[in-house]
N, C-alpha and C. Protein backbone atom coordinates (compact mmCIF):
# COMPACT_ATOMS: atom_id res chain seq x y z
N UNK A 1 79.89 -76.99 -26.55
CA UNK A 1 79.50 -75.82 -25.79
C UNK A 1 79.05 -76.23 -24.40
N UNK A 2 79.36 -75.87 -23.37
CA UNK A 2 79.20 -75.66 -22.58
C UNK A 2 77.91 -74.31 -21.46
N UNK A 3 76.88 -74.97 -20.92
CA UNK A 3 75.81 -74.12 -20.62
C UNK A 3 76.16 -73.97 -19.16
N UNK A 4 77.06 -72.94 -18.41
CA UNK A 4 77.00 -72.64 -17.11
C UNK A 4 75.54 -71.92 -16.30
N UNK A 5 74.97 -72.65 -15.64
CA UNK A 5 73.58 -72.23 -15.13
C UNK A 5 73.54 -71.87 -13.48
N UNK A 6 72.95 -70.67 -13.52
CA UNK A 6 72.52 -69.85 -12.17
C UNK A 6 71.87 -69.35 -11.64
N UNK A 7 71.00 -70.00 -10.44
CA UNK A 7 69.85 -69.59 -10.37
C UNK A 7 69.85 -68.05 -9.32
N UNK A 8 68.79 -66.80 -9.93
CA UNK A 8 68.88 -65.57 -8.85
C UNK A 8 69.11 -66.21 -7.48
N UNK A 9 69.92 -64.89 -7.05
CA UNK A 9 70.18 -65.10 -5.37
C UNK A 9 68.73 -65.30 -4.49
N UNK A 10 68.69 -65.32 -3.06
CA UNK A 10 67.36 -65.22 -2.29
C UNK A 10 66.86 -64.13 -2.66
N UNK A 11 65.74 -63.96 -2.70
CA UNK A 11 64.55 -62.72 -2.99
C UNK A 11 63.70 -62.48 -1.05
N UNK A 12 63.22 -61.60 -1.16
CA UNK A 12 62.31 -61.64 0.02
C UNK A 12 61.06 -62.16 -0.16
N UNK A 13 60.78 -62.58 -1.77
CA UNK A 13 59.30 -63.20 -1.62
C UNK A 13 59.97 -64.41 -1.05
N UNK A 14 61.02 -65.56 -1.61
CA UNK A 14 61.03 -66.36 -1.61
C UNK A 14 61.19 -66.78 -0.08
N UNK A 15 61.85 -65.84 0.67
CA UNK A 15 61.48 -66.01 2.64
C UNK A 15 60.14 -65.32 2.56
N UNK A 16 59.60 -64.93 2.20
CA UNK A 16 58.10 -65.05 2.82
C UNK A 16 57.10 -66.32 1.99
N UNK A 17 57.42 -66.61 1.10
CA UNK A 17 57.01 -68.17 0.79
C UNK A 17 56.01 -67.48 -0.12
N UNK A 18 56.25 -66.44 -1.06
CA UNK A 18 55.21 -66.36 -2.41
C UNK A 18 55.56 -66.37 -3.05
N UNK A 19 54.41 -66.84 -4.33
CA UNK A 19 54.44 -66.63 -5.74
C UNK A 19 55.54 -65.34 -6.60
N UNK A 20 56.51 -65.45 -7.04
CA UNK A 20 56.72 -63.94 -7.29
C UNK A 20 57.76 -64.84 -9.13
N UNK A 21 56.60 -65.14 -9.91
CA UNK A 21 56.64 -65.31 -11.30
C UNK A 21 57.59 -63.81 -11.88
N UNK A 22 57.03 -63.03 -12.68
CA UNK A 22 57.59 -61.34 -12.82
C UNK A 22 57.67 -60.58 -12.11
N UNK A 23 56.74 -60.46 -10.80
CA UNK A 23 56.45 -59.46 -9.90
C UNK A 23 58.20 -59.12 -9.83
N UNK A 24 58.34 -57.78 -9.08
CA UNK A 24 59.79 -57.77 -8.77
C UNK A 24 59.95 -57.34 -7.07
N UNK A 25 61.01 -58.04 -6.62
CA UNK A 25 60.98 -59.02 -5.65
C UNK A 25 62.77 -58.64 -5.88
N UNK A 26 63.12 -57.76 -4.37
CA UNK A 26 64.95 -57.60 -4.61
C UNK A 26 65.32 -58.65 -3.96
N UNK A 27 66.66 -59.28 -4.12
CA UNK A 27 67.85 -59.82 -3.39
C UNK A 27 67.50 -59.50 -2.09
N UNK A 28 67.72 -60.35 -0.92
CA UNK A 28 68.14 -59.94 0.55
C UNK A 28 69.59 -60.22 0.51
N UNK A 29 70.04 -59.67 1.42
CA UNK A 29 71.46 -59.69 2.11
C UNK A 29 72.13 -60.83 1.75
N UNK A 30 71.67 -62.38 2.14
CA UNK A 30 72.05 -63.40 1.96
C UNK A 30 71.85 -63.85 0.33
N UNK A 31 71.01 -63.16 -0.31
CA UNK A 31 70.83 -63.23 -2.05
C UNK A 31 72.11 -62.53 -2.07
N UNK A 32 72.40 -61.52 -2.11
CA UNK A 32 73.30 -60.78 -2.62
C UNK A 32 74.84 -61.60 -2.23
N UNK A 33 75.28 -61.91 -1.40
CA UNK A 33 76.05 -62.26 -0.82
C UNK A 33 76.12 -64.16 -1.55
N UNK A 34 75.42 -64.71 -1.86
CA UNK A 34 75.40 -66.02 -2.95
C UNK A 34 75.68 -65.33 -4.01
N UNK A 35 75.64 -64.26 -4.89
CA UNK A 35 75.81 -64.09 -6.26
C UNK A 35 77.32 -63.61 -5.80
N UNK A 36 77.69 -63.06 -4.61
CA UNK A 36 79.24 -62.37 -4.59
C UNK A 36 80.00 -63.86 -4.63
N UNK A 37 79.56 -64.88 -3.93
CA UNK A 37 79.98 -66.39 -3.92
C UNK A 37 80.70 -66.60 -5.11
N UNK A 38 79.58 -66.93 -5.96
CA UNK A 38 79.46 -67.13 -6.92
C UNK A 38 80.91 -66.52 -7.97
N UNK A 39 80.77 -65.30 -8.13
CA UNK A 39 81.69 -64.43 -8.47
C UNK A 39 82.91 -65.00 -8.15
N UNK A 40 83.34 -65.82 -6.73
CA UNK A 40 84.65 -66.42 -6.43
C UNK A 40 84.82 -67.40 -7.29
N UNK A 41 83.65 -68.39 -6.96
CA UNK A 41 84.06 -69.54 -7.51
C UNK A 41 83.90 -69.56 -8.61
N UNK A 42 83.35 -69.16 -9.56
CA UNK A 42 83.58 -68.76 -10.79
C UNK A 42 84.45 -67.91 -11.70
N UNK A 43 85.64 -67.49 -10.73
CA UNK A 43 86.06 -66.43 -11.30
C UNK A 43 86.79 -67.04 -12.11
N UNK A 44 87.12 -68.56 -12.77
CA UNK A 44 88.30 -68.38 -13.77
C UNK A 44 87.82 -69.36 -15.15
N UNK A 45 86.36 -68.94 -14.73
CA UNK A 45 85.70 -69.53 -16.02
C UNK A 45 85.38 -68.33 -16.87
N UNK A 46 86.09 -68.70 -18.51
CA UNK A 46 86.62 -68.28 -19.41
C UNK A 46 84.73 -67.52 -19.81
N UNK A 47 83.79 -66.99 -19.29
CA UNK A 47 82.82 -66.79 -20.22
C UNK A 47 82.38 -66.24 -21.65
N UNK A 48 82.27 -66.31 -22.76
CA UNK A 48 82.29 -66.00 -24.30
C UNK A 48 81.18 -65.42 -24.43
N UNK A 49 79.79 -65.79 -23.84
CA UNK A 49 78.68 -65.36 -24.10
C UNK A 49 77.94 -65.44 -22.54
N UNK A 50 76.52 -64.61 -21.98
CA UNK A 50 75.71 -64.18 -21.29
C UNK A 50 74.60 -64.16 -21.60
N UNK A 51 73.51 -65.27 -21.14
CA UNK A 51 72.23 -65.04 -21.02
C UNK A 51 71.45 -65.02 -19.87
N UNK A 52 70.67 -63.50 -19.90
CA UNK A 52 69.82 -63.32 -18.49
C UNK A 52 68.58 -62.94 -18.86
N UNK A 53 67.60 -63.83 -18.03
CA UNK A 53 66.30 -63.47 -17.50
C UNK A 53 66.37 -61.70 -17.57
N UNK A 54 64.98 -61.56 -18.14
CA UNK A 54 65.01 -60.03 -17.83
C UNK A 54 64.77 -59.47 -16.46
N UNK A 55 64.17 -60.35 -15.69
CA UNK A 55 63.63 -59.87 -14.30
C UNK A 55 64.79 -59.34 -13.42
N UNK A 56 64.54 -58.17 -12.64
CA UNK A 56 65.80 -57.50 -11.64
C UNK A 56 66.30 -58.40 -10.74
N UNK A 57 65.85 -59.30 -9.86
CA UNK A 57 66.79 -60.94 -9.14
C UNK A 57 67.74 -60.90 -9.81
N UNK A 58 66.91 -61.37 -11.66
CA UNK A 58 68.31 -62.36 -12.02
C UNK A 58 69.39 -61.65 -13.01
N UNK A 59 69.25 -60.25 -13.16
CA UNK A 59 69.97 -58.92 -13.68
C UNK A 59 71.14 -58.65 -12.73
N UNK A 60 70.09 -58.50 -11.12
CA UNK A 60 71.07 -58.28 -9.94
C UNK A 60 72.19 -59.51 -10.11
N UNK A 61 71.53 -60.53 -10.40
CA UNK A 61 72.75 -61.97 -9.66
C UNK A 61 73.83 -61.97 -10.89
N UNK A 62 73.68 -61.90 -11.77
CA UNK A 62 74.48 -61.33 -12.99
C UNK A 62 75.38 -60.51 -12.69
N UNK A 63 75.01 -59.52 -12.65
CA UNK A 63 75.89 -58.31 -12.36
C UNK A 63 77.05 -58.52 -11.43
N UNK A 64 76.23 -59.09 -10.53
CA UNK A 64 77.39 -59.18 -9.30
C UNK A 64 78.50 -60.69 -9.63
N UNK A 65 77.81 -61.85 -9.88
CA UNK A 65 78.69 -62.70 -10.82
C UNK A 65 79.86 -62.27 -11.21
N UNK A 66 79.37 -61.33 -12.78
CA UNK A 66 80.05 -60.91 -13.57
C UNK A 66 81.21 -59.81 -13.44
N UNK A 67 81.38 -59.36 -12.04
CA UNK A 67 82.10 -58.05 -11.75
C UNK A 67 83.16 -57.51 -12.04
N UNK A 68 83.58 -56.56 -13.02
CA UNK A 68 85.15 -56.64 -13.68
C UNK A 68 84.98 -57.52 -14.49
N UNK A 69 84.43 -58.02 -15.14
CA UNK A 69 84.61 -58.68 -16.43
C UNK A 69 84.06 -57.76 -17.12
N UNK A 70 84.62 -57.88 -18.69
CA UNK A 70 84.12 -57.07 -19.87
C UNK A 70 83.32 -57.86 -20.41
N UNK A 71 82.07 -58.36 -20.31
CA UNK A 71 80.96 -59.58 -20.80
C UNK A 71 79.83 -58.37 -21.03
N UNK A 72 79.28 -58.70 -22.18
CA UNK A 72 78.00 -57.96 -22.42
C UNK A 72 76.86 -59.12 -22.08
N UNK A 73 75.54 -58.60 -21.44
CA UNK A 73 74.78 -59.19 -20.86
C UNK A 73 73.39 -58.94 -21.63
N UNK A 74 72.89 -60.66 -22.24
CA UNK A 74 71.78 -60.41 -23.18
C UNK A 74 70.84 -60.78 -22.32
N UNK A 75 69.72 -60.25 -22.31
CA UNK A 75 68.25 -60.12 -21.81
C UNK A 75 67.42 -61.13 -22.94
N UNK A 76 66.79 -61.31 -22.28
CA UNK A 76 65.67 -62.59 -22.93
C UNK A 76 64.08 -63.09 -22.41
N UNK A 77 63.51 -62.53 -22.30
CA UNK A 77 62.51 -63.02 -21.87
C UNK A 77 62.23 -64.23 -21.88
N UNK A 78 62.36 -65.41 -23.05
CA UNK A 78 62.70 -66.58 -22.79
C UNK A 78 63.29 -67.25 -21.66
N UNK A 79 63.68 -66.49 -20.65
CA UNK A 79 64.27 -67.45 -19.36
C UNK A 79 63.83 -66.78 -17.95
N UNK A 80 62.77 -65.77 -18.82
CA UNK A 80 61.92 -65.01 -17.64
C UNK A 80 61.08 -66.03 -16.99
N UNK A 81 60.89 -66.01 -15.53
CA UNK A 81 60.28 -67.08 -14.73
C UNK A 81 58.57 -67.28 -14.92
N UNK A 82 57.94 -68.41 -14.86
CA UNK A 82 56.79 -68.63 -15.09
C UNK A 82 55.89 -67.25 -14.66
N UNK A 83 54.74 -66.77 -14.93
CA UNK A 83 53.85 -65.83 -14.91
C UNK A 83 52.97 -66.54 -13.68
N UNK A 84 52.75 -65.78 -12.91
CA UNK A 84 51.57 -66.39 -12.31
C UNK A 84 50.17 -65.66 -12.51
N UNK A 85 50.07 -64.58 -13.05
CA UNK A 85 48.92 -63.44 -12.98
C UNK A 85 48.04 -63.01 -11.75
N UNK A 86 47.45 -63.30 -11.49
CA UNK A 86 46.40 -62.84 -10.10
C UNK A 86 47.24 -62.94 -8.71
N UNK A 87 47.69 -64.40 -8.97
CA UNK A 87 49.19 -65.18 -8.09
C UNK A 87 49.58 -64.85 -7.64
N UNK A 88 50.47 -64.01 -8.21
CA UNK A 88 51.99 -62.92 -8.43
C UNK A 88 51.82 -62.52 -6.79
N UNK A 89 52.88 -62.39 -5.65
CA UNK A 89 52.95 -62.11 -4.73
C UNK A 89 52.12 -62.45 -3.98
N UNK A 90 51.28 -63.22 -3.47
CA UNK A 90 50.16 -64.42 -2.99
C UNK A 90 50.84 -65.25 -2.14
N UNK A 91 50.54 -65.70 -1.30
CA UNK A 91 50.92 -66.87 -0.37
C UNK A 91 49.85 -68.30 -0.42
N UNK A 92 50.33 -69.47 -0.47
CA UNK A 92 49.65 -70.19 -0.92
C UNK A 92 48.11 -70.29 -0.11
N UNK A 93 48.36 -69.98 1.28
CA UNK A 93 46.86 -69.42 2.35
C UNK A 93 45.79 -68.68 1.67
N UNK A 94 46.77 -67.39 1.18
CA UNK A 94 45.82 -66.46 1.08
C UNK A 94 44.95 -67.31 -0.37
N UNK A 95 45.82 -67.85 -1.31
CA UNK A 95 45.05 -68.18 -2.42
C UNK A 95 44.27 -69.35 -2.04
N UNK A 96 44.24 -70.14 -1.28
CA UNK A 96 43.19 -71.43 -0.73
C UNK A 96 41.80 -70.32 -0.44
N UNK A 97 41.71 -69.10 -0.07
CA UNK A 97 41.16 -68.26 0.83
C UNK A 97 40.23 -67.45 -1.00
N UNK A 98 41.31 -66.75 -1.23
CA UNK A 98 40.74 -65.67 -2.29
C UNK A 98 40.08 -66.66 -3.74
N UNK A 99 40.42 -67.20 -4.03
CA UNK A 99 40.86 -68.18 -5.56
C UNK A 99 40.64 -69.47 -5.41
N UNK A 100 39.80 -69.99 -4.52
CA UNK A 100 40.26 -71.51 -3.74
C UNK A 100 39.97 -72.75 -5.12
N UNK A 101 38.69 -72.13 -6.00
CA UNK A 101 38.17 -73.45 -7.27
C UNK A 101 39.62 -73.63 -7.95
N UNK A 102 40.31 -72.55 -8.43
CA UNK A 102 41.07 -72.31 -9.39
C UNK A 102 42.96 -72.62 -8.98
N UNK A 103 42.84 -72.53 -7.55
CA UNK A 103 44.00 -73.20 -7.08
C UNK A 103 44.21 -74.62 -6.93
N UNK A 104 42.86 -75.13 -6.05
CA UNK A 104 42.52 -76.72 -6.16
C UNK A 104 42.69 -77.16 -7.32
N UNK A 105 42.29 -76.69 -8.31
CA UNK A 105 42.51 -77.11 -10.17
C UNK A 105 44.08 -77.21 -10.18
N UNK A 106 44.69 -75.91 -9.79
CA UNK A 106 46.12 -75.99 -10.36
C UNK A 106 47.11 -77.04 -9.86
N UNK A 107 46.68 -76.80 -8.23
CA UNK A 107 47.45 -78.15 -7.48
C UNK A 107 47.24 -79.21 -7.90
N UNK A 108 45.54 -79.46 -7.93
CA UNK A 108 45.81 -81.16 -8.51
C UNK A 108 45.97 -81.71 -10.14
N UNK A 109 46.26 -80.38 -11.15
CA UNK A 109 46.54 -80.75 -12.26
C UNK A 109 47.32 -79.98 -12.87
N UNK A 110 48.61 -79.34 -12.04
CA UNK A 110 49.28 -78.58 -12.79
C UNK A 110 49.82 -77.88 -14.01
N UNK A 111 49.82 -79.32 -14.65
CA UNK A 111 50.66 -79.08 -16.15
C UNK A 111 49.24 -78.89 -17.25
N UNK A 112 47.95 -78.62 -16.91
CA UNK A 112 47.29 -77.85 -17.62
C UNK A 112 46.33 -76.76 -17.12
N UNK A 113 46.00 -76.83 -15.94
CA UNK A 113 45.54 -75.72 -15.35
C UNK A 113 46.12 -74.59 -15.14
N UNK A 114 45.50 -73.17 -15.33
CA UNK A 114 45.93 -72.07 -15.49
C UNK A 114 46.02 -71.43 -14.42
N UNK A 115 46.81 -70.41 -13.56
CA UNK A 115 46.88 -69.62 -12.60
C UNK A 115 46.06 -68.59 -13.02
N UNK A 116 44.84 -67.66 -11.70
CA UNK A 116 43.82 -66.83 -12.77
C UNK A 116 44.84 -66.01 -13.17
N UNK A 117 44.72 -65.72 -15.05
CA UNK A 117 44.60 -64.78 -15.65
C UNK A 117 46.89 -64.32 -15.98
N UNK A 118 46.96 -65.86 -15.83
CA UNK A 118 48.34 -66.27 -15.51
C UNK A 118 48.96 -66.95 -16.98
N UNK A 119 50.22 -67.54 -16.70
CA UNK A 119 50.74 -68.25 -17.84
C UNK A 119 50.65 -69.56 -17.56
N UNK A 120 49.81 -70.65 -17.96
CA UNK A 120 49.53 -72.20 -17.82
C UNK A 120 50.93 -72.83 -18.28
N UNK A 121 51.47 -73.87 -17.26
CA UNK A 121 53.03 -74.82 -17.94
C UNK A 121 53.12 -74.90 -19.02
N UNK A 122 51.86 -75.44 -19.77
CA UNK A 122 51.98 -75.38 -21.22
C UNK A 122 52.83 -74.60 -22.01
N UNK A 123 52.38 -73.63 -22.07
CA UNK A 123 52.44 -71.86 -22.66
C UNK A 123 54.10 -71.81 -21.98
N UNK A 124 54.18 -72.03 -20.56
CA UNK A 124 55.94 -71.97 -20.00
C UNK A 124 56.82 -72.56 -21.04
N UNK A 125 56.26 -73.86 -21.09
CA UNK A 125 57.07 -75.32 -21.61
C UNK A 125 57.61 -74.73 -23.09
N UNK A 126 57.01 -73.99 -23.92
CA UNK A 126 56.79 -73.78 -24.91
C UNK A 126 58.13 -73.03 -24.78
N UNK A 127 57.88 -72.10 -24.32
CA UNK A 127 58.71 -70.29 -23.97
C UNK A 127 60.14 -71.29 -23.82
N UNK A 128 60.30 -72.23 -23.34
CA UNK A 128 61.40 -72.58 -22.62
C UNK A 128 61.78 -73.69 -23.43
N UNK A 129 61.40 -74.17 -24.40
CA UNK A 129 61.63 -75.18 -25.93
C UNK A 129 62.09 -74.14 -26.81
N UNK A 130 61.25 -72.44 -26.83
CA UNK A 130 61.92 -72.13 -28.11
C UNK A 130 63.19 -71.21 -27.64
N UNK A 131 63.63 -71.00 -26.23
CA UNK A 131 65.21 -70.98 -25.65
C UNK A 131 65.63 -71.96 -25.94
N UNK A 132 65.84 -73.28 -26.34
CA UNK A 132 66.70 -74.35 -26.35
C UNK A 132 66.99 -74.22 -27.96
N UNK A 133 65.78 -73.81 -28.92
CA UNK A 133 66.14 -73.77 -29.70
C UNK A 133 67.10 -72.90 -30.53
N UNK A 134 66.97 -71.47 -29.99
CA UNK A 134 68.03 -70.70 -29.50
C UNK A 134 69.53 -70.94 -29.81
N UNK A 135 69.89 -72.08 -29.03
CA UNK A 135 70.82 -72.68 -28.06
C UNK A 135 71.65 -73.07 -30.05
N UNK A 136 71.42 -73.49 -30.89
CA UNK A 136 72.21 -73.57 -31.86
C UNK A 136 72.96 -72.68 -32.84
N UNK A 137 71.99 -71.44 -32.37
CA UNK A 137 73.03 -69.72 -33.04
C UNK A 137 74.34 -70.14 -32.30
N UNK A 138 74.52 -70.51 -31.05
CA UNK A 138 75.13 -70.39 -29.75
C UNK A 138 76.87 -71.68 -30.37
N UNK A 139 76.47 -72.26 -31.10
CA UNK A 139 77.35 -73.00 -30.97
C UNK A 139 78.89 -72.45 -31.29
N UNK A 140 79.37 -71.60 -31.72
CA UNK A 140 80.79 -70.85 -31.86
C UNK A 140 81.18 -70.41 -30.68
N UNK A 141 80.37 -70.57 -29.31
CA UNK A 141 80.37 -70.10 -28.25
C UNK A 141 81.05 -71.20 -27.37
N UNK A 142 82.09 -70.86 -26.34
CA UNK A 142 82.69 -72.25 -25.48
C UNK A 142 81.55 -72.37 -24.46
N UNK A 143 81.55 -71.40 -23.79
CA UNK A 143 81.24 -70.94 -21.96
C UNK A 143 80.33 -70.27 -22.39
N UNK A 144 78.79 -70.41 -21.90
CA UNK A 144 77.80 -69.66 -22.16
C UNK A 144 77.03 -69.50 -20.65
N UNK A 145 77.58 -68.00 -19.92
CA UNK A 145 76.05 -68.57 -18.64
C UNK A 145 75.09 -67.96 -18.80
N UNK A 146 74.36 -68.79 -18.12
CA UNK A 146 72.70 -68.63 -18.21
C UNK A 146 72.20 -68.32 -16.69
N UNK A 147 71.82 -67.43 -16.58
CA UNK A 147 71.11 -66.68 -15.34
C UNK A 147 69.79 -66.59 -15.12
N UNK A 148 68.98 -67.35 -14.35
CA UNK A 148 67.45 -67.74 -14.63
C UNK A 148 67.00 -68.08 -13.47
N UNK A 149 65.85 -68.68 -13.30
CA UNK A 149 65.17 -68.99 -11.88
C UNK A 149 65.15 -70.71 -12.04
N UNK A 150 64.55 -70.91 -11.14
CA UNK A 150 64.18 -72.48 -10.59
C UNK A 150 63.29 -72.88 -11.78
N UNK A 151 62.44 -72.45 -12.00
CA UNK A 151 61.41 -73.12 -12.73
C UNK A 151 62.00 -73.12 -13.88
N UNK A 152 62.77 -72.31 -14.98
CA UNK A 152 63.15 -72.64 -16.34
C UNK A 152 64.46 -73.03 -16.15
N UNK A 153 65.61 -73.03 -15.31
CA UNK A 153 67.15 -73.67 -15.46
C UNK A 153 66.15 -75.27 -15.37
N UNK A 154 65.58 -75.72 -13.95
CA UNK A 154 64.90 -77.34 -14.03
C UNK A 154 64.41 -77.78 -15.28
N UNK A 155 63.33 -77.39 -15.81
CA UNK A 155 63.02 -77.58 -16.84
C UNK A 155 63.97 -77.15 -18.32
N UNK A 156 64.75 -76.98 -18.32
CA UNK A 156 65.76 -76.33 -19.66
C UNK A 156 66.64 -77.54 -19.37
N UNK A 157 67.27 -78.32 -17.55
CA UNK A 157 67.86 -78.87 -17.82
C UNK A 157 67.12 -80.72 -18.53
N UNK A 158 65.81 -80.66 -17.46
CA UNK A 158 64.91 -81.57 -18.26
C UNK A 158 65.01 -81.98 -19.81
N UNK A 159 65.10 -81.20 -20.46
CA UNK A 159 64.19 -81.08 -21.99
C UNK A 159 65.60 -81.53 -22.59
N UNK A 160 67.14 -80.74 -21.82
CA UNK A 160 68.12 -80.83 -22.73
C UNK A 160 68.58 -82.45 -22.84
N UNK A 161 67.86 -83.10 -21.52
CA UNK A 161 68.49 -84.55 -21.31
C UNK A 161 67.41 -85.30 -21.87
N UNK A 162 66.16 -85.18 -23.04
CA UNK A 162 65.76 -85.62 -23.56
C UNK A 162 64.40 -86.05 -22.69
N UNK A 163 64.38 -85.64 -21.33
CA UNK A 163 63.15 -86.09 -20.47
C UNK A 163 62.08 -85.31 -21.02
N UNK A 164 60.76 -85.34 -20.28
CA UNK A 164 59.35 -85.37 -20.46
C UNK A 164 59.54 -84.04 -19.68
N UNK A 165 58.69 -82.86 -19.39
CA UNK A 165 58.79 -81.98 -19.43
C UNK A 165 57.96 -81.69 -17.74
N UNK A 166 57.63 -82.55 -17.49
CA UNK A 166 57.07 -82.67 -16.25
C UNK A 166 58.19 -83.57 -15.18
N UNK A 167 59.25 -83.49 -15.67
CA UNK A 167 60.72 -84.49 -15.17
C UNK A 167 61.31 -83.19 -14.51
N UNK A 168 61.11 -82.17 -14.98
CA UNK A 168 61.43 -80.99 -14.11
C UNK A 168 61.54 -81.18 -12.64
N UNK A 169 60.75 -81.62 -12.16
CA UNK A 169 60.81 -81.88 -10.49
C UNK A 169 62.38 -82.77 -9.92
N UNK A 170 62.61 -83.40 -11.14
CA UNK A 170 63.86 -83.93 -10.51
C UNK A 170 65.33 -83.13 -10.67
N UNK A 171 64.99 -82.01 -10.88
CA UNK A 171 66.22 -81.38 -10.83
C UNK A 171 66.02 -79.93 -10.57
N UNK A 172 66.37 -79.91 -8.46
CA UNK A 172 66.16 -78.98 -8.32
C UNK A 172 67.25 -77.68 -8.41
N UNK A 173 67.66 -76.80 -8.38
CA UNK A 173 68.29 -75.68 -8.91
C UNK A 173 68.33 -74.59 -7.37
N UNK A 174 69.41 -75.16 -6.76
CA UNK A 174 69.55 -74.38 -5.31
C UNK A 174 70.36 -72.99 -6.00
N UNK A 175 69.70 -72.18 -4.91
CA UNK A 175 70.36 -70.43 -5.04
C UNK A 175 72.18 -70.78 -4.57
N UNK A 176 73.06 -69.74 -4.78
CA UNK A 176 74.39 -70.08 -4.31
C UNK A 176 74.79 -70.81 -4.75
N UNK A 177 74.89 -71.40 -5.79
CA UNK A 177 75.38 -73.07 -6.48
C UNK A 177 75.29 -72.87 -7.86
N UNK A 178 76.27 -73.22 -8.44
CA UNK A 178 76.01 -73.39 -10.39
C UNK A 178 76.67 -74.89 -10.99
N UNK A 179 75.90 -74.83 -12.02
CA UNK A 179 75.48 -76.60 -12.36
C UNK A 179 76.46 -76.20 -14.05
N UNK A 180 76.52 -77.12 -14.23
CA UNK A 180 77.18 -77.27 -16.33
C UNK A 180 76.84 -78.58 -16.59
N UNK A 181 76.24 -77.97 -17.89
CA UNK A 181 75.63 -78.59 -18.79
C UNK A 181 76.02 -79.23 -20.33
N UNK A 182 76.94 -79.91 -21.00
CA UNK A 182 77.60 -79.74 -21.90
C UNK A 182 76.19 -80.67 -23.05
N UNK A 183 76.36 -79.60 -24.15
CA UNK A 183 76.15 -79.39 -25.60
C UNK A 183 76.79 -80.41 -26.36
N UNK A 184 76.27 -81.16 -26.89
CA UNK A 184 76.94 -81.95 -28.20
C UNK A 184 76.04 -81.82 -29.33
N UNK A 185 76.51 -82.61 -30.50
CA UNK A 185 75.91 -82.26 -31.42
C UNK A 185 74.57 -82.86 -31.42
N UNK A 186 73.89 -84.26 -30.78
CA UNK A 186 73.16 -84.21 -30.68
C UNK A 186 72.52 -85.37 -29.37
N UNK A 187 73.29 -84.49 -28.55
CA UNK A 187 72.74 -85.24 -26.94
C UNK A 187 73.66 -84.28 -26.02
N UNK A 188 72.82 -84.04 -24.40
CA UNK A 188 73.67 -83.03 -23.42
C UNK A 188 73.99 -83.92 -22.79
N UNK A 189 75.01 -83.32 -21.78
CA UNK A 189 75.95 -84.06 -20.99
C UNK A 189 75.48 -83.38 -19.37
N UNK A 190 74.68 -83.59 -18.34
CA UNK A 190 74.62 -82.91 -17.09
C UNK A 190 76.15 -83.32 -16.27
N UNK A 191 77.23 -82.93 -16.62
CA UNK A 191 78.46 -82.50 -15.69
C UNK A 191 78.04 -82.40 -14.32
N UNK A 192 77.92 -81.12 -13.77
CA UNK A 192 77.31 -80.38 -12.86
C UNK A 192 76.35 -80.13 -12.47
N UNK A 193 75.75 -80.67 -10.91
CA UNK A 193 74.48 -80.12 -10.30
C UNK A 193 74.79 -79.47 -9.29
N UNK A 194 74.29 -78.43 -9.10
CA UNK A 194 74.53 -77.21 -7.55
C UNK A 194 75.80 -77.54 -6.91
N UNK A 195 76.84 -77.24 -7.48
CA UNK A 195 78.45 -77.16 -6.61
C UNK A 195 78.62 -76.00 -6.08
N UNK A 196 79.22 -76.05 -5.21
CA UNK A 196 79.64 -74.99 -4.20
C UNK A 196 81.47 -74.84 -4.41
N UNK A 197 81.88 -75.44 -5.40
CA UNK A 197 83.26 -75.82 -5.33
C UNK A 197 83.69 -74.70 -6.07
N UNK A 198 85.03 -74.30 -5.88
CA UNK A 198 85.67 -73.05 -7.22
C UNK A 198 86.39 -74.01 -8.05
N UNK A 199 86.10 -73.62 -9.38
CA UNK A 199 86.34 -74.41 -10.47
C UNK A 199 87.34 -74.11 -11.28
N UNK A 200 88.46 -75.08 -11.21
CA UNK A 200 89.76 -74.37 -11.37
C UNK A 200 89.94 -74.79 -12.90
N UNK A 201 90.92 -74.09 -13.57
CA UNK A 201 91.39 -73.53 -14.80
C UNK A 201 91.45 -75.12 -15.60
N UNK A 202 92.01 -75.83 -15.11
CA UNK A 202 92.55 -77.32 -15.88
C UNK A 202 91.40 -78.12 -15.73
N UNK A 203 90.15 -78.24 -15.00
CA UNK A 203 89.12 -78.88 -15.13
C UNK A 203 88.62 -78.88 -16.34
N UNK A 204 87.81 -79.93 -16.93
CA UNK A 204 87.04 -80.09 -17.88
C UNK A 204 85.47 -80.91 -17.74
């Protein structure tokens, strides 16, 4: 099996440089216009199955992907992007300013400090282990894409290559670009990181 991965187009939080975990946060022009990309260079991959983030980004980047295809599109909260709670639409200023004990905590100890009143990595890591586990209903499936944000495609691709869960940082997940991931029975294969290329029919 094969895991085609895509991260939502640009958002306007993400040009104004905030937090935007669930908050909802549309496509700009140039978002929209990476998922129509997308749609090219992808157009002659065979897809069997669809998994999307519930959040509207990564519904929108889907949709437009998927256009004229007859693909039914499953929702999952499992690949919904980290929570930030208080966070949520915040600029990292304003939170040095409003929140400053509880940000200093998070920056300098991420992977257990909590965002106020937020979802701690932990609690993410978890959400995003029991998607992988998921991932074995899945196997009658060739072409499976997965439509998600930065923080769970990195970490989903982390976990699948057997790394530490804080290895996330090394695999970043650019907007406009889709990565493949191949499934074996019991080890993944990272093929693909952020190509911009159209991926033609006889490739493997």
């Amino acid at each position: 099996m094969r895991l085609w991965l895509i991260r939502h187009g640009e958002t306007e939080a993400n040009v104004a440089g905030l937090y935007s975990g669930h908050s909802p946060t549309p496509l700009t022009a140039k978002g929209i216009a990476q998922a129509r990309t997308l749609h090219g260079l992808l157009r002659a991959v065979p897809f069997d199955h669809v998994l999307c983030s519930e959040l509207e980004r990564a519904r929108h980047t889907a949709q437009q992907v998927l256009e004229n295809r007859d693909v039914t599109v499953h929702t999952t909260a499992l690949l919904n992007e980290m929570f930030f709670g208080d966070w949520e639409m915040r600029h990292h200023r304003d939170l040095t300013r409003e929140d400053p004990e509880s940000y200093a905590a998070w920056c300098t100890d991420w992977q257990n400090a909590i965002p106020t009143n937020g979802e701690g990595f932990q609690a993410f890591s978890l959400r995003v282990e029991q998607f992988i586990a998921t991932l074995t209903d899945l196997r009658q499936h060739q072409n499976v894409l997965v439509v998600s944000h930065q923080g769970v495609l990195s970490l989903l691709i982390a976990r699948l290559l057997n790394m530490s869960a804080s290895s996330l940082w090394h695999f970043r997940v650019d907007q406009g670009c889709w990565s493949a991931i191949d499934i074996h029975d019991d080890f993944a294969t990272l093929r693909v990181l952020n190509s911009r290329a159209t991926w033609q029919m006889d490739e493997t």
